[in-house]
Protein backbone atom coordinates (compact mmCIF):
# COMPACT_ATOMS: atom_id res chain seq x y z
CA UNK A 1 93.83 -11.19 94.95
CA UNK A 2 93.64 -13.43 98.12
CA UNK A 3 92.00 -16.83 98.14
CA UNK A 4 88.85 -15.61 100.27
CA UNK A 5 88.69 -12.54 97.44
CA UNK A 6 89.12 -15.16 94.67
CA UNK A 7 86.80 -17.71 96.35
CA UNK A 8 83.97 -14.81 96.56
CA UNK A 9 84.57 -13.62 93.30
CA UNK A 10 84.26 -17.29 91.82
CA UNK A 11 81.19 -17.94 93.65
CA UNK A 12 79.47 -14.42 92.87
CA UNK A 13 80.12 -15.26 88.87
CA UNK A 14 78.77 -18.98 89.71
CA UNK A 15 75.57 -17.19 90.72
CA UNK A 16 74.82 -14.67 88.29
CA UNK A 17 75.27 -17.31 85.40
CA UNK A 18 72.55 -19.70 86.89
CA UNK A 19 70.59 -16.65 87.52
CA UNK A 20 70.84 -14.61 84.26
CA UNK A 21 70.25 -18.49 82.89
CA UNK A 22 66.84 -18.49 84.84
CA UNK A 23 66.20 -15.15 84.52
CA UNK A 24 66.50 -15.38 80.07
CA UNK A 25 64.43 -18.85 79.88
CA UNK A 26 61.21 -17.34 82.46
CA UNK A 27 61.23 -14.27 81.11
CA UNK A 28 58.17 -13.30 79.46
CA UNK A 29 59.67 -10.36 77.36
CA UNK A 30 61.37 -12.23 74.23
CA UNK A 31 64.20 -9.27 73.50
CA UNK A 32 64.69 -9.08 77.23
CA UNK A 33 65.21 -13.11 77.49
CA UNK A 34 67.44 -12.40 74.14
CA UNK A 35 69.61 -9.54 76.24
CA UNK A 36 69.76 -11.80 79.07
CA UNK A 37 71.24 -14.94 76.84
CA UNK A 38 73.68 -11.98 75.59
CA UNK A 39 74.79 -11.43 79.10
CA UNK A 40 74.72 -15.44 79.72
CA UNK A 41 77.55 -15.99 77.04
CA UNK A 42 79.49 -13.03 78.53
CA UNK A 43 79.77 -14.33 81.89
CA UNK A 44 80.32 -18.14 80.50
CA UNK A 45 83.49 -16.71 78.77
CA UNK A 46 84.58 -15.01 81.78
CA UNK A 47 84.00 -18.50 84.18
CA UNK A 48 86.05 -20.46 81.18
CA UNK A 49 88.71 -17.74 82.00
CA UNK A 50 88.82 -18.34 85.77
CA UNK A 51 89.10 -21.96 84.77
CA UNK A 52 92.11 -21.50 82.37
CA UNK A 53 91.00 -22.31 79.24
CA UNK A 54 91.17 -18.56 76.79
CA UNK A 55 90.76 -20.62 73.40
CA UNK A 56 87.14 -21.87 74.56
CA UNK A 57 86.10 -18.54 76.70
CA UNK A 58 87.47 -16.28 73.11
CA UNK A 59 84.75 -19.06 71.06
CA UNK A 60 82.26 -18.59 73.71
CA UNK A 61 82.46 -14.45 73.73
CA UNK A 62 82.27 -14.53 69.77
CA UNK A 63 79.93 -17.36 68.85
CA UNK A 64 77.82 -17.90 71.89
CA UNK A 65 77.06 -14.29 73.14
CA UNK A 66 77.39 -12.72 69.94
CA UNK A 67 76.88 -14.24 66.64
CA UNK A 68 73.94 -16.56 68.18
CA UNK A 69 72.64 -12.97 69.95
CA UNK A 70 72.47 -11.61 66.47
CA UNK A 71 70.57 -15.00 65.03
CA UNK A 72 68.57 -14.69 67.96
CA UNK A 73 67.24 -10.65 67.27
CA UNK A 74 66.77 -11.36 63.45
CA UNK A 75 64.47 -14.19 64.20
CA UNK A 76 63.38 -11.85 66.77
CA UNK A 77 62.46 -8.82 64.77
CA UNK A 78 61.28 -11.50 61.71
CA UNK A 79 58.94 -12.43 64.06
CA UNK A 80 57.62 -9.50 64.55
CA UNK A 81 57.72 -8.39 60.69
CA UNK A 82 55.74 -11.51 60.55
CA UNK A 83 53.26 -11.63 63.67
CA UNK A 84 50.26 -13.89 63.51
CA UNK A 85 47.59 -13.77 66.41
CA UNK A 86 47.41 -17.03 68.52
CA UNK A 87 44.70 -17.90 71.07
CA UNK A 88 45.90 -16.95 74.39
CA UNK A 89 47.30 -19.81 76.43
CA UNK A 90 45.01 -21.69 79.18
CA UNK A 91 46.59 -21.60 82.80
CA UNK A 92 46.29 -25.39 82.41
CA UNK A 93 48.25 -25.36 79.14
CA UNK A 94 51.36 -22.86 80.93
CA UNK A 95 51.36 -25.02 83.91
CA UNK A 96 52.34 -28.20 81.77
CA UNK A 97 54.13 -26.54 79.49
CA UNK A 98 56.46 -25.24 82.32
CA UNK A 99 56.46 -28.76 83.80
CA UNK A 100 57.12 -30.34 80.63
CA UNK A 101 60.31 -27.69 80.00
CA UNK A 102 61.39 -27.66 83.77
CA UNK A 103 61.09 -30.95 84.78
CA UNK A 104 63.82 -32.89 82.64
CA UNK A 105 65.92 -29.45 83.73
CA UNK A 106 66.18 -30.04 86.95
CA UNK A 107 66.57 -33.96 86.66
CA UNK A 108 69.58 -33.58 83.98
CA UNK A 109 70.80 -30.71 86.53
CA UNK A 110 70.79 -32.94 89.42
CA UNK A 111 72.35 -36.01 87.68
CA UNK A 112 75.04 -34.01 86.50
CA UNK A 113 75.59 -32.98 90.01
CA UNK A 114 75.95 -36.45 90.76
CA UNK A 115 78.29 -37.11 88.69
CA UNK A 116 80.59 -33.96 89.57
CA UNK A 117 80.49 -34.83 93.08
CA UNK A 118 81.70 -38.59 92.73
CA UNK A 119 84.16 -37.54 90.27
CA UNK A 120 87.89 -38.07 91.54
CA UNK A 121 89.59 -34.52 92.41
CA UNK A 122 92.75 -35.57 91.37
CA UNK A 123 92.47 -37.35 88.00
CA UNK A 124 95.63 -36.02 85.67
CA UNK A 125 93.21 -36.41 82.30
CA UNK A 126 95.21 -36.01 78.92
CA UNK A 127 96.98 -33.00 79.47
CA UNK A 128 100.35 -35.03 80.46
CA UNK A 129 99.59 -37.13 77.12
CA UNK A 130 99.34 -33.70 74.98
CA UNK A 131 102.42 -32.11 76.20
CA UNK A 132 104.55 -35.23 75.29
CA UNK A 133 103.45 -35.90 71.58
CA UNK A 134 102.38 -31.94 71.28
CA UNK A 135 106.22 -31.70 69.36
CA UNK A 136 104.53 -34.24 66.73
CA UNK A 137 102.31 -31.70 64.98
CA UNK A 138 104.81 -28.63 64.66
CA UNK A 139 102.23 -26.26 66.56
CA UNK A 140 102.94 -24.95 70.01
CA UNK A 141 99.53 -24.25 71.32
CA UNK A 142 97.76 -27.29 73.04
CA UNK A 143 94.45 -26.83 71.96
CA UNK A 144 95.45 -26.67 68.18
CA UNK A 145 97.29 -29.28 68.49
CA UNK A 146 93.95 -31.41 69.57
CA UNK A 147 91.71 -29.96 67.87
CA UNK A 148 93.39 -30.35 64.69
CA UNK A 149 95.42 -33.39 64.56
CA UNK A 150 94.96 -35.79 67.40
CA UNK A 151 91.14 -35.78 67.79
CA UNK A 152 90.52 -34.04 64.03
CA UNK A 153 87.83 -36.37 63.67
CA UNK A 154 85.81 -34.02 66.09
CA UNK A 155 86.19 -31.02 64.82
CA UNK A 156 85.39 -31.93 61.39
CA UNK A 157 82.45 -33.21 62.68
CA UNK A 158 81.46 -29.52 64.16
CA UNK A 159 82.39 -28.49 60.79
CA UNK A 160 79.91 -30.37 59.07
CA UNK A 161 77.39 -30.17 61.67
CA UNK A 162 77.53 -26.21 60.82
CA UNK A 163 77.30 -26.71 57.39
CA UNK A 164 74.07 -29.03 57.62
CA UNK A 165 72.98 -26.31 59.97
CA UNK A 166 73.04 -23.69 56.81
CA UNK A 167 71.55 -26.19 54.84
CA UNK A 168 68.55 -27.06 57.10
CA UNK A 169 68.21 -23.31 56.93
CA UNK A 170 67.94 -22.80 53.67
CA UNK A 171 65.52 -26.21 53.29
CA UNK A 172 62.95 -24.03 54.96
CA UNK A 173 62.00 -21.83 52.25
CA UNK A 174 58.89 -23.32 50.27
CA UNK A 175 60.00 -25.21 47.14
CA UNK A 176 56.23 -26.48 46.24
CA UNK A 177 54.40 -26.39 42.72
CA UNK A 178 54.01 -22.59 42.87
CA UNK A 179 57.27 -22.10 42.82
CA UNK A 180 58.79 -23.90 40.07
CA UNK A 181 58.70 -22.44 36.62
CA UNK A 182 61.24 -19.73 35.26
CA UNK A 183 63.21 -18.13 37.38
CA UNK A 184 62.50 -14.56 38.43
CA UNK A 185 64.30 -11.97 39.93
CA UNK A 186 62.83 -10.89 42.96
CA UNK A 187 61.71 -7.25 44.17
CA UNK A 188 64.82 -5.39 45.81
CA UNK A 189 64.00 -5.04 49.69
CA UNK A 190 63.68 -1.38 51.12
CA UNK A 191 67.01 -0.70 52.71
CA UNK A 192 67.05 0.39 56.36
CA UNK A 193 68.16 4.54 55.96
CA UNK A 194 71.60 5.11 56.81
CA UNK A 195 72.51 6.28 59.79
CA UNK A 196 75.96 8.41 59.53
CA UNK A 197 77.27 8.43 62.86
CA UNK A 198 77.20 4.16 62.30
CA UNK A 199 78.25 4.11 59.27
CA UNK A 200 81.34 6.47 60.03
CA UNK A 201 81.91 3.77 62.92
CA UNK A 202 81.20 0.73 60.79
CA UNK A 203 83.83 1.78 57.79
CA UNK A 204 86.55 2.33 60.45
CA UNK A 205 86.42 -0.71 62.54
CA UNK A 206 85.50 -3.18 59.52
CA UNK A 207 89.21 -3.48 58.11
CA UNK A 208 90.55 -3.21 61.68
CA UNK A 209 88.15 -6.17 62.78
CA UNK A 210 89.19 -8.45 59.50
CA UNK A 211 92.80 -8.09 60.31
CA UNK A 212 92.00 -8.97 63.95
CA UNK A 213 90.21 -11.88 62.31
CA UNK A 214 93.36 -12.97 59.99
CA UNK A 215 95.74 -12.52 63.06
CA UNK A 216 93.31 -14.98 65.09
CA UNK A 217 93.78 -17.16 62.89
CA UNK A 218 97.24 -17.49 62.14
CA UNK A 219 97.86 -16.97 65.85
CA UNK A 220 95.62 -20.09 66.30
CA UNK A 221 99.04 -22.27 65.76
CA UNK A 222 100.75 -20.69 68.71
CA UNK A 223 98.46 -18.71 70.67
CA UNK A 224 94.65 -18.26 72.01
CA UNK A 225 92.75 -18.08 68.40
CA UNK A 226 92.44 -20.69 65.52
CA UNK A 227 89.53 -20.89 62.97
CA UNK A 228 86.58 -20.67 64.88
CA UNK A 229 87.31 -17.53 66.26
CA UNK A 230 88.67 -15.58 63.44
CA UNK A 231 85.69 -16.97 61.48
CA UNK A 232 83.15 -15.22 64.26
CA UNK A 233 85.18 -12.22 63.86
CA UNK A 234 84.63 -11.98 60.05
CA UNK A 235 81.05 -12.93 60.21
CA UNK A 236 81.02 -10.04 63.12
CA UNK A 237 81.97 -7.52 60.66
CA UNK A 238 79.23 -9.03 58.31
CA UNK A 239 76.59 -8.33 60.08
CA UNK A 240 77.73 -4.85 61.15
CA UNK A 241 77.63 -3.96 57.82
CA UNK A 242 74.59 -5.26 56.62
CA UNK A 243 72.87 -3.08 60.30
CA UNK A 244 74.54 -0.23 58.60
CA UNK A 245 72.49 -0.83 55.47
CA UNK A 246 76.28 -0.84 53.21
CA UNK A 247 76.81 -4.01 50.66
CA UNK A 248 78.42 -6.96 53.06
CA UNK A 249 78.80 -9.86 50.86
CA UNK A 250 77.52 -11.75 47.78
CA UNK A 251 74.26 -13.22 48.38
CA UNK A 252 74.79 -16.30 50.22
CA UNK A 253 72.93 -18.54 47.88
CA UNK A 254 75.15 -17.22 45.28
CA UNK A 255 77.75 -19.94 43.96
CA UNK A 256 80.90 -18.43 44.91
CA UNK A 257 79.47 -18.18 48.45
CA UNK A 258 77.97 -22.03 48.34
CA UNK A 259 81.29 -23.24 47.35
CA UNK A 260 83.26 -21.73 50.19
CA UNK A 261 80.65 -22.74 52.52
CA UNK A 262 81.20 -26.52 51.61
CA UNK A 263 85.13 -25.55 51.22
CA UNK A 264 86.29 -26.56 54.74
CA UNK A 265 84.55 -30.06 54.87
CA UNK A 266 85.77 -30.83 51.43
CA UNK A 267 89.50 -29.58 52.56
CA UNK A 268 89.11 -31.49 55.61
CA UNK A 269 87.75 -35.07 53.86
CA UNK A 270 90.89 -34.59 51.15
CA UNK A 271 93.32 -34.17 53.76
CA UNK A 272 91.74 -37.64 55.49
CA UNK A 273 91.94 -39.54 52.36
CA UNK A 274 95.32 -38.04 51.15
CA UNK A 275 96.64 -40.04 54.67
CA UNK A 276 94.96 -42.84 53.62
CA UNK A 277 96.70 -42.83 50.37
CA UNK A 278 99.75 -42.17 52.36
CA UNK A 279 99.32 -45.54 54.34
CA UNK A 280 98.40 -43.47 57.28
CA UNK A 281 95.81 -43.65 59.82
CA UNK A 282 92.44 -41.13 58.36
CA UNK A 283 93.89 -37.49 59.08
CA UNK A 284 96.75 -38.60 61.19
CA UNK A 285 99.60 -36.20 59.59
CA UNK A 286 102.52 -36.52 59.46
CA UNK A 287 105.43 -34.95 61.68
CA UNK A 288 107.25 -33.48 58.88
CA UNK A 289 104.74 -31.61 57.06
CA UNK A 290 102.21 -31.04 60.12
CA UNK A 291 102.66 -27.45 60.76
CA UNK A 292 102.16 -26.70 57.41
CA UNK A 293 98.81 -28.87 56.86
CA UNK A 294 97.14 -27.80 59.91
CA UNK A 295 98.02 -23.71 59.23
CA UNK A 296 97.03 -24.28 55.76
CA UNK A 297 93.76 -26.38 56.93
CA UNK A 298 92.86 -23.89 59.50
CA UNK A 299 93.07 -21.00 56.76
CA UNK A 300 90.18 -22.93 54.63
CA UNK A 301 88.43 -23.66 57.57
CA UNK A 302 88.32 -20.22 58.87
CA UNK A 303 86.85 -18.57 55.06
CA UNK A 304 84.48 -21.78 55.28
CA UNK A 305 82.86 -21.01 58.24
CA UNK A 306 82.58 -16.90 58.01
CA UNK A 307 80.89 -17.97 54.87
CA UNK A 308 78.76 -20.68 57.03
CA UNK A 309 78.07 -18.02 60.03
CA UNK A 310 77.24 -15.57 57.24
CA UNK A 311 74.52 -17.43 55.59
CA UNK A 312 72.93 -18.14 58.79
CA UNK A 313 72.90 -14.18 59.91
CA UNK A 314 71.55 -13.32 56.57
CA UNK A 315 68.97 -15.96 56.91
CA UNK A 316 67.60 -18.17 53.70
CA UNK A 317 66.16 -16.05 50.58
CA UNK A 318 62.76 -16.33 50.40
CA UNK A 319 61.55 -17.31 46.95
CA UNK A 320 59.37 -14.55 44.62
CA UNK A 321 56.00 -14.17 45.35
CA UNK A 322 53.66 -15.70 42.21
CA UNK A 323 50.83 -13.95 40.63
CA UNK A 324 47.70 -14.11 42.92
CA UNK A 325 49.61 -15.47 46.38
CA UNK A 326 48.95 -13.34 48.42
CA UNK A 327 51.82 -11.82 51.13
């Protein structure tokens, strides 16, 4: 393309992704606001394309269009399982509620702005300081390299960030007097009826998308990919199957499923203190063995966070009803 075709094409996408942004947090129709975030993610991981960077666009596409679209229509259609009547809201009480919302919007928006425009258009940043120690951890893709040995300390913070995310989840469900006692097992749920045109589809693209999700992630240590992704992927094929009404998973509060969940941040603390025991510096690895630790590391990671991203889809078990509650 030319530059002016290029320039308009980079300005159009600017444009529809503050607009579909607008457009999904006024919108007054909740699944149309959840569409809208959909489309939001979609054209965020088609800007971080324009802008270079496939690793973060292939995250964005996979975790925030689609896993956090699914999260988004479960809560969606629990709500409406679930729907209590409010009082309607006073004009008085949507006016300050849209000030209240829109107001530290636009100031953040407008500081930010600030910032961009006073930034210096010609900084080099890191990238010089990658590509010369990149040889250092055996991988040949940049962002792996980062993510996994020289700034490791972030991304195990993500990792356990997610996991107190599933945990928080799962705190929700009522653990008060009426609820302790022996356990009991509680009623099966009505499955959804099977729909065979869906289920053809969803037995023919499951194994397909779990290889897909095992190449991303050995790929990660070369290519585009790594353990985020291929984790999305799996959880992806998760919740296919469980829309198709066929058996996904183990329950996730179900003790194989807890201990992979916690898997990756315990994998990721042992490799810390094994350096430590070393006489290293906490989860700086060594050249010799780097490739090795980080493909191995990345591996864990990726089965720990399906299993994380699973849980969440699936949402937290709610506990038996007792004798005399009522529903």
């Amino acid at each position: 393309m030319s530059p002016l075709a290029t320039t308009a094409f980079d300005g159009m996408l600017a444009v529809l992704i503050a607009w579909t942004a607008w457009q999904s947090v006024t919108s007054r129709e909740v699944f149309r606001a959840v569409m809208l975030f959909v489309v939001f993610g979609l054209l965020l991981a088609l800007a971080w394309l324009r802008l270079g960077a496939p690793d973060v666009a292939l995250a964005e596409a996979a975790v925030g269009a689609g896993l956090t679209g699914v999260l988004f229509l479960e809560s969606l259609g629990h709500l409406r399982r679930n729907k209590t009547v409010e009082p309607p809201e006073t004009v008085a009480q949507s006016r300050l509620r849209r000030w209240a919302v829109g107001l530290p919007v636009v100031v953040a928006g407008g500081l930010l702005a600030m910032v961009a425009l006073r930034l210096e258009p010609r900084v080099p940043g890191i990238a010089g300081l990658v590509v010369r120690h990149q040889g250092e951890t055996g991988v040949s893709n940049p962002v792996t390299a980062v993510l996994l040995d020289f700034r490791s300390t972030d991304t195990l913070l993500e990792v356990v960030v997610l996991l107190l995310a599933v945990i928080a989840t799962y705190g929700l469900v009522p653990h008060g007097p009426a609820h302790h006692g022996p356990r009991v097992r509680p009623p099966a749920t009505p499955r959804p009826p099977r729909q065979p045109v869906l289920v053809w589809f969803v037995r023919r693209l499951a194994p397909l998308a779990l290889l897909v999700g095992v190449y991303l992630w050995w790929v990660g240590s070369s290519a585009p990919g790594g353990a985020f992704q291929a984790a999305a992927v799996v959880a992806a094929v998760f919740a296919l199957l469980r829309v198709s009404g066929m058996e996904a998973a183990p329950p996730p509060n179900a003790r194989p499923m807890r201990l992979l969940m916690v898997a990756g941040s315990v994998a990721f603390v042992s490799q810390g203190l094994a350096m430590l025991a070393a006489g290293r510096v906490f989860l700086d690895l060594p050249e010799t063995v780097a490739y090795g630790l980080i493909v191995s590391l990345e591996g864990v990671l990726a089965a720990s966070l399906a299993a994380c991203l699973i849980a969440l889809v699936a949402g937290a078990p709610r506990p038996p009803r007792q004798s005399g509650e009522r529903p």
